[in-house]
N, C-alpha and C. Protein backbone atom coordinates (compact mmCIF):
# COMPACT_ATOMS: atom_id res chain seq x y z
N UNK A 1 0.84 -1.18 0.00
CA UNK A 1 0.00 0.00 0.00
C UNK A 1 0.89 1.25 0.00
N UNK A 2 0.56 2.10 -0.65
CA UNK A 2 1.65 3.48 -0.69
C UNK A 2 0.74 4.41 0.30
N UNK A 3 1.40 5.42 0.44
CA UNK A 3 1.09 6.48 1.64
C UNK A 3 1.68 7.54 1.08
N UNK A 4 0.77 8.57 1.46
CA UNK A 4 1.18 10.08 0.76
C UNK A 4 0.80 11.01 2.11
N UNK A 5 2.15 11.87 1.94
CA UNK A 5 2.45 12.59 3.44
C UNK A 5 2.35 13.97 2.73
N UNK A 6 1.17 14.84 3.13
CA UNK A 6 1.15 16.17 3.11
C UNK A 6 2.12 17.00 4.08
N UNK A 7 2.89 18.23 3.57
CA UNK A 7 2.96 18.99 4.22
C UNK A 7 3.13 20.55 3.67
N UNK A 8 1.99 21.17 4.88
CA UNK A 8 1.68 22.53 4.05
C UNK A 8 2.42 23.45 4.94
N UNK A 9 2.90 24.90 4.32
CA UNK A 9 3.71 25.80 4.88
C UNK A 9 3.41 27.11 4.04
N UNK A 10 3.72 27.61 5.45
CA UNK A 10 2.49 28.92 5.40
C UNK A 10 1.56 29.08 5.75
N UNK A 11 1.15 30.42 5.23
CA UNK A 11 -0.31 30.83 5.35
C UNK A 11 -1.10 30.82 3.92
N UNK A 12 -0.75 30.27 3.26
CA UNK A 12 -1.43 29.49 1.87
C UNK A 12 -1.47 28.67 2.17
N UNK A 13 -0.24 28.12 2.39
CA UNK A 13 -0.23 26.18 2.46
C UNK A 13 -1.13 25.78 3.19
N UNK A 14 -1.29 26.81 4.29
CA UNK A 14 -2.10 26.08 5.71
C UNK A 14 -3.76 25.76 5.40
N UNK A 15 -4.01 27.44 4.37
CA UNK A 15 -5.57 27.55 4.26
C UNK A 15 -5.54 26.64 3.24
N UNK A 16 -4.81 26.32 2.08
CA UNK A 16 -5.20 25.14 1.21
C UNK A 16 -5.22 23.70 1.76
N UNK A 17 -4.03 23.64 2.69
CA UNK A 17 -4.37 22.49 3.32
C UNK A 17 -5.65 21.93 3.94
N UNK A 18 -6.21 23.30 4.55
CA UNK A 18 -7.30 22.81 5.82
C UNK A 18 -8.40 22.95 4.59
N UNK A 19 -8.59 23.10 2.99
CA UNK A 19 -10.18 23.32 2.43
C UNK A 19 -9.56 21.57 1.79
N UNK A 20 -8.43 21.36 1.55
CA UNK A 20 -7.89 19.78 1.04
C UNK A 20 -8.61 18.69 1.52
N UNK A 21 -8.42 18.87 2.90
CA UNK A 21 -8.68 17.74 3.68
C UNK A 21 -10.05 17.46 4.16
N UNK A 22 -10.58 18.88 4.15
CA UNK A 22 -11.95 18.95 4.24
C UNK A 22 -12.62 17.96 3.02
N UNK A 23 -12.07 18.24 2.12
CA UNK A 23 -12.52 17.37 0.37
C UNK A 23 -12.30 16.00 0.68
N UNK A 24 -11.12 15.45 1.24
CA UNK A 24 -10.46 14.30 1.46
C UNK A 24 -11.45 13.26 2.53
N UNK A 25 -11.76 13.99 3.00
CA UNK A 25 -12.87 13.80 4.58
C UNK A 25 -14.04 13.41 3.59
N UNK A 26 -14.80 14.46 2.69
CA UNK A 26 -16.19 14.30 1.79
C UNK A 26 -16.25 13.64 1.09
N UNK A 27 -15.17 13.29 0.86
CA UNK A 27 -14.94 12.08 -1.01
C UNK A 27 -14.94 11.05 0.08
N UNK A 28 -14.08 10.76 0.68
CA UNK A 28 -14.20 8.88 1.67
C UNK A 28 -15.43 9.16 2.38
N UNK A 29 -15.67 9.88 2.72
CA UNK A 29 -17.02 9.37 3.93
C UNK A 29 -16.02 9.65 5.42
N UNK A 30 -15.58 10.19 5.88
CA UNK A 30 -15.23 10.32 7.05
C UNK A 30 -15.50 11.88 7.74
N UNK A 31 -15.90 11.56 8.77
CA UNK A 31 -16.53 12.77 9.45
C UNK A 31 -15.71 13.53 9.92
N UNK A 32 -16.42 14.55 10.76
CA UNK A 32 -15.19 15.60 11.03
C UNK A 32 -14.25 15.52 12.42
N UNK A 33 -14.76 14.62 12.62
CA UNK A 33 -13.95 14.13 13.98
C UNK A 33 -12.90 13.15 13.84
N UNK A 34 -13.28 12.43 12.29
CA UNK A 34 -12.19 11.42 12.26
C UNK A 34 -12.99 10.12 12.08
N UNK A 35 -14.05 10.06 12.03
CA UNK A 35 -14.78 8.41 12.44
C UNK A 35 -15.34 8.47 11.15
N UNK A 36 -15.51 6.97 10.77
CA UNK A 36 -15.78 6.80 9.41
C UNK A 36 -16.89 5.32 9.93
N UNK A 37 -18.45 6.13 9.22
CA UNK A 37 -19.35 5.17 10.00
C UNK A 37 -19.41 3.57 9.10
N UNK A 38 -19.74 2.84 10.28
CA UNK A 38 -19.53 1.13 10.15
C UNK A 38 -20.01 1.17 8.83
N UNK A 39 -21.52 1.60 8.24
CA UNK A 39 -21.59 0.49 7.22
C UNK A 39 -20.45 1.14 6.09
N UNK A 40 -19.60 2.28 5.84
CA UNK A 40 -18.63 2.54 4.87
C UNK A 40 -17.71 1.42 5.27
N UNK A 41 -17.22 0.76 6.32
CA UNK A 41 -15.93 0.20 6.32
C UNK A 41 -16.19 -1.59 6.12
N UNK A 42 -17.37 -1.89 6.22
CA UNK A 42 -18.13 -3.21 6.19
C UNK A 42 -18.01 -3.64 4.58
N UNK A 43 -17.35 -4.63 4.10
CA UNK A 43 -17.63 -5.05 2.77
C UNK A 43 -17.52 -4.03 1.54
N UNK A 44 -17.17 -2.68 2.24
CA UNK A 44 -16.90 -2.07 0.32
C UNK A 44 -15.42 -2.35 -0.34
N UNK A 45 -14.49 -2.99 0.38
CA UNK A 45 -13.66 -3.27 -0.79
C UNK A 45 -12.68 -2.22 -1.13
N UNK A 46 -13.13 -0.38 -0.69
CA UNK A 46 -12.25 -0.02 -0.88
C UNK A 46 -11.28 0.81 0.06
N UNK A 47 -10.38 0.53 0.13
CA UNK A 47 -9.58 1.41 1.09
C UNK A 47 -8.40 2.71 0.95
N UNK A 48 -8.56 2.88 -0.54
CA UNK A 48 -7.73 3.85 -1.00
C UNK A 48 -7.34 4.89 0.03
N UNK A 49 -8.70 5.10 1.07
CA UNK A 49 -8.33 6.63 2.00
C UNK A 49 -6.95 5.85 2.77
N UNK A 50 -6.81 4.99 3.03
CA UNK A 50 -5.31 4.98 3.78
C UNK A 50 -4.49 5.29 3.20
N UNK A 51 -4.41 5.85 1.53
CA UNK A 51 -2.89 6.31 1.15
C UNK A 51 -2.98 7.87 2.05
N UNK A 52 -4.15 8.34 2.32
CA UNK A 52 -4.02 9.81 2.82
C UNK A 52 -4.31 9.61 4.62
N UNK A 53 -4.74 8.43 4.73
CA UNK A 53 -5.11 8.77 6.50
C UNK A 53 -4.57 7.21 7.00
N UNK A 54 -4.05 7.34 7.91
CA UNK A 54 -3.41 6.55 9.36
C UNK A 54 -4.58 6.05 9.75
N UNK A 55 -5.46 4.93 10.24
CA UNK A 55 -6.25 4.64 11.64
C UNK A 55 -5.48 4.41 12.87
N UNK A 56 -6.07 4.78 13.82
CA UNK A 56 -5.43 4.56 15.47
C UNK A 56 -6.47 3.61 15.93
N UNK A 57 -6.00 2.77 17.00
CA UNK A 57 -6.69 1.56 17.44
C UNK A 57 -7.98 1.86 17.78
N UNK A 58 -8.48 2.85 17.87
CA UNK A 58 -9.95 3.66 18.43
C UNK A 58 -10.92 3.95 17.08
N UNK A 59 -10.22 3.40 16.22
CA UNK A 59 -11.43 3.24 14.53
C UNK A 59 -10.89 5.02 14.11
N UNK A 60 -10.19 5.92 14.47
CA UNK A 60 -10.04 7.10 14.01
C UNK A 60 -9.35 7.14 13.12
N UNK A 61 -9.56 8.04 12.05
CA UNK A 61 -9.08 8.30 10.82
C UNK A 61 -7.94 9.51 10.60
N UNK A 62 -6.92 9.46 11.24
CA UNK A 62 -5.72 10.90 11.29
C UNK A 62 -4.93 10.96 9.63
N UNK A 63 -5.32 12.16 9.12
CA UNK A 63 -4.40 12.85 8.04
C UNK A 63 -3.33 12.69 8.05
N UNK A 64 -2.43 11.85 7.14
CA UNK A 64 -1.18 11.81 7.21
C UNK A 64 -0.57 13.26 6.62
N UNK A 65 -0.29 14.50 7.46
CA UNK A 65 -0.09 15.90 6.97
C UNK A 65 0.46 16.37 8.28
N UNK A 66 0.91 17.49 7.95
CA UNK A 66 1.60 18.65 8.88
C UNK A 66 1.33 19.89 8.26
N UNK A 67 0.98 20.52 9.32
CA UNK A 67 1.23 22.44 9.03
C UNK A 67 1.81 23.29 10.07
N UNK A 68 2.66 23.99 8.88
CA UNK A 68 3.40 24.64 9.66
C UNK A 68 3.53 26.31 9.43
N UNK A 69 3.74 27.09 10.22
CA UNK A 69 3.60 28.44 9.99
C UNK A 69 4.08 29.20 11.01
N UNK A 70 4.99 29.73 11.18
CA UNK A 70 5.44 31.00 12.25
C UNK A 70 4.89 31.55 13.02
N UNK A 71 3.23 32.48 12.07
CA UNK A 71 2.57 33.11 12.49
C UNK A 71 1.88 31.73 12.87
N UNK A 72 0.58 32.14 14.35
CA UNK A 72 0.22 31.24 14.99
C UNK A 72 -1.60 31.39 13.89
N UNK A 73 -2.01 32.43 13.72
CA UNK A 73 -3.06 32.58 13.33
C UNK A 73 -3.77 31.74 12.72
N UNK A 74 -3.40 31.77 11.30
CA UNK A 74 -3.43 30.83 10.35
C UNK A 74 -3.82 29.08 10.98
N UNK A 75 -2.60 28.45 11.65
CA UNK A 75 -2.83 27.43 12.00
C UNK A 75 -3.79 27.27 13.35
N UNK A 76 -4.35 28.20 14.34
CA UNK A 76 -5.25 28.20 15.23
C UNK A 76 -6.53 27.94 14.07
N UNK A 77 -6.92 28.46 13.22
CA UNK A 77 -8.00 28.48 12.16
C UNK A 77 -8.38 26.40 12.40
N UNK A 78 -7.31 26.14 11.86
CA UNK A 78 -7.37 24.80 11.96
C UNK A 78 -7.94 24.15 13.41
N UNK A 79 -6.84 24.70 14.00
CA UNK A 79 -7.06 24.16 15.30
C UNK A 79 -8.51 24.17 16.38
N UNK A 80 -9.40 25.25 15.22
CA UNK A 80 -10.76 25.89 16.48
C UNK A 80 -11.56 25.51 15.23
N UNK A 81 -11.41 25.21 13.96
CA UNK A 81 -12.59 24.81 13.12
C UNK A 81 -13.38 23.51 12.95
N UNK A 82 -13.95 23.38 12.10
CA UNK A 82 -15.11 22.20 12.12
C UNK A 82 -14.41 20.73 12.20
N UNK A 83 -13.01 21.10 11.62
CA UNK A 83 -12.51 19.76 11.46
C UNK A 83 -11.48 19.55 12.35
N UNK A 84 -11.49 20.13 13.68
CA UNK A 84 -10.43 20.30 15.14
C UNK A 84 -10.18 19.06 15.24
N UNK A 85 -10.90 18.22 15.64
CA UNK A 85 -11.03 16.99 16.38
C UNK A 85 -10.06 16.00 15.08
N UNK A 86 -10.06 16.21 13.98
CA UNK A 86 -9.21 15.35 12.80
C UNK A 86 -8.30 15.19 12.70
N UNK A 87 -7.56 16.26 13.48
CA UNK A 87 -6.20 16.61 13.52
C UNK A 87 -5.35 16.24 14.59
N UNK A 88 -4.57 15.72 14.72
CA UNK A 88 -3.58 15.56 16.49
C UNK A 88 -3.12 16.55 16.54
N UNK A 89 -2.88 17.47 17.74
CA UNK A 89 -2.07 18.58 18.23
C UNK A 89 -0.37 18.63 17.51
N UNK A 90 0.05 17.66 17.80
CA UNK A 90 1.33 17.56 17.34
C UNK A 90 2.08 17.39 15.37
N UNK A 91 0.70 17.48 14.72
CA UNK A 91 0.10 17.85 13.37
C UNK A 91 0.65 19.22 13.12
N UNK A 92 -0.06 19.97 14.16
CA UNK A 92 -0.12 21.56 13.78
C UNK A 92 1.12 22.61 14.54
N UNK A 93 2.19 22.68 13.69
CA UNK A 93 3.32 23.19 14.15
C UNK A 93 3.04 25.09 14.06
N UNK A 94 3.42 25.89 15.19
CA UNK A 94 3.35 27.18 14.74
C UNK A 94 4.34 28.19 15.85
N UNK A 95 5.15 29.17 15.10
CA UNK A 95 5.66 29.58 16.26
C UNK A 95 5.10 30.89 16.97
N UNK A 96 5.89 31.99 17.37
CA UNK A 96 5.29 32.65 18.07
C UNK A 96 5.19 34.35 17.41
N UNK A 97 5.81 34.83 16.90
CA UNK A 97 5.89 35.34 15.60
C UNK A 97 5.85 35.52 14.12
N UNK A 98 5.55 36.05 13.84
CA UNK A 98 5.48 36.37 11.74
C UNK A 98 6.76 37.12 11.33
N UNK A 99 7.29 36.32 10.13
CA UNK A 99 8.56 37.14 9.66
C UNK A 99 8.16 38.41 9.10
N UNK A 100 6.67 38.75 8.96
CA UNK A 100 6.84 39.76 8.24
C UNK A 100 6.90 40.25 7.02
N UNK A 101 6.46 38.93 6.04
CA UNK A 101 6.93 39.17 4.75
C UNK A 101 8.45 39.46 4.28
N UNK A 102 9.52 39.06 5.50
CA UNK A 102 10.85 39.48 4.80
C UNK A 102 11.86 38.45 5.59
N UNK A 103 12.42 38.15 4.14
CA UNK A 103 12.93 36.40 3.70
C UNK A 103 14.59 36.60 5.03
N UNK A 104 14.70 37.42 4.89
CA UNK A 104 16.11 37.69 6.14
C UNK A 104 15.45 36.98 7.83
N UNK A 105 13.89 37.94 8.07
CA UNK A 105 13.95 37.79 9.39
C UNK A 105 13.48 36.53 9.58
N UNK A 106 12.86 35.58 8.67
CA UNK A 106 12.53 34.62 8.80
C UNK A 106 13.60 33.68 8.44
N UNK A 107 14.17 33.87 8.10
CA UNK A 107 15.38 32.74 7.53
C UNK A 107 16.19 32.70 8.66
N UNK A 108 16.88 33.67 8.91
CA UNK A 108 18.45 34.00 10.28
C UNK A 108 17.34 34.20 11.24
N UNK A 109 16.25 34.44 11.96
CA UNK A 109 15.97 34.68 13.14
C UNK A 109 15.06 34.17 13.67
N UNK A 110 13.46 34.51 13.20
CA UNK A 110 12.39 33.80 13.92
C UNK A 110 12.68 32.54 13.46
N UNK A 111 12.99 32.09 12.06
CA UNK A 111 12.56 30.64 11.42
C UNK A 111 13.53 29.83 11.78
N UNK A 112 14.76 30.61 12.26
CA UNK A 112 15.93 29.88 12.64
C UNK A 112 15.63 29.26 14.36
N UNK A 113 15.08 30.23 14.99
CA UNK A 113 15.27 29.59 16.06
C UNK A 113 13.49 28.68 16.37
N UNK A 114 12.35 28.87 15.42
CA UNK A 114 11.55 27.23 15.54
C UNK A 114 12.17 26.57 14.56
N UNK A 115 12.57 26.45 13.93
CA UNK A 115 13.77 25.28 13.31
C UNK A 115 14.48 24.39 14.47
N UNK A 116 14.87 25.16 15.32
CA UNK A 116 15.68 24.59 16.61
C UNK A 116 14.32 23.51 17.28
N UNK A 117 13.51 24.09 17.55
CA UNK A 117 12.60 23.77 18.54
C UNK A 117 11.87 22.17 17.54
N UNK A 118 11.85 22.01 16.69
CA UNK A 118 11.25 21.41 15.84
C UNK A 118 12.17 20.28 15.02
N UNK A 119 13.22 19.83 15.54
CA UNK A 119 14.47 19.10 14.94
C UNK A 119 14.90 18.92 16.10
């Protein structure tokens, strides 16, 4: 079986990520919490959603993805929306500042030091 690992960055990446998965969730049948009801998993034969989602021993369906973003904003969106519960905490990477739109302060300073925190 192959497996395909999202990972979005930014504040594009993040909002395309979180309308993605929302799609990913509507096309398989899996809800927004993660649970994918019995009669979908009973006898249909297909299981393609595991190239995009993990199950955990509790029947839950986790996104194989990460987002990541400096600014915290963006990825709180995720974190407080319809599809909260889909996601594991440790999914949604963000630090504590925005570079600002400028490739220096994010490269040598804020991005350098959650780089540290995150490796």
């Amino acid at each position: 079986m192959r497996e395909c690992i999202s990972v979005h960055i930014g504040q594009a990446g993040v909002q395309i990520g979180n309308s993605c998965w929302e799609l990913y969730c509507l096309e398989h049948g899996i809800q927004p919490d993660g649970q994918m009801p019995s009669d979908k998993t009973v006898g249909s034969g297909d299981d393609s959603f595991n190239t995009f989602f993990s199950e955990t021993g509790s029947g839950k369906h986790v996104p194989r993805a990460v987002f990541v973003d400096l600014e915290p904003t963006v990825v709180d969106e995720v974190r407080n929306g319809t599809y909260r519960q889909l996601f594991h905490p440790e999914q949604l990477l963000t630090g504590k500042e925005d570079a600002a739109n400028n490739y220096a302060r994010g490269h040598y300073t804020i991005g350098k030091a959650s780089q540290q925190l995150y490796t």
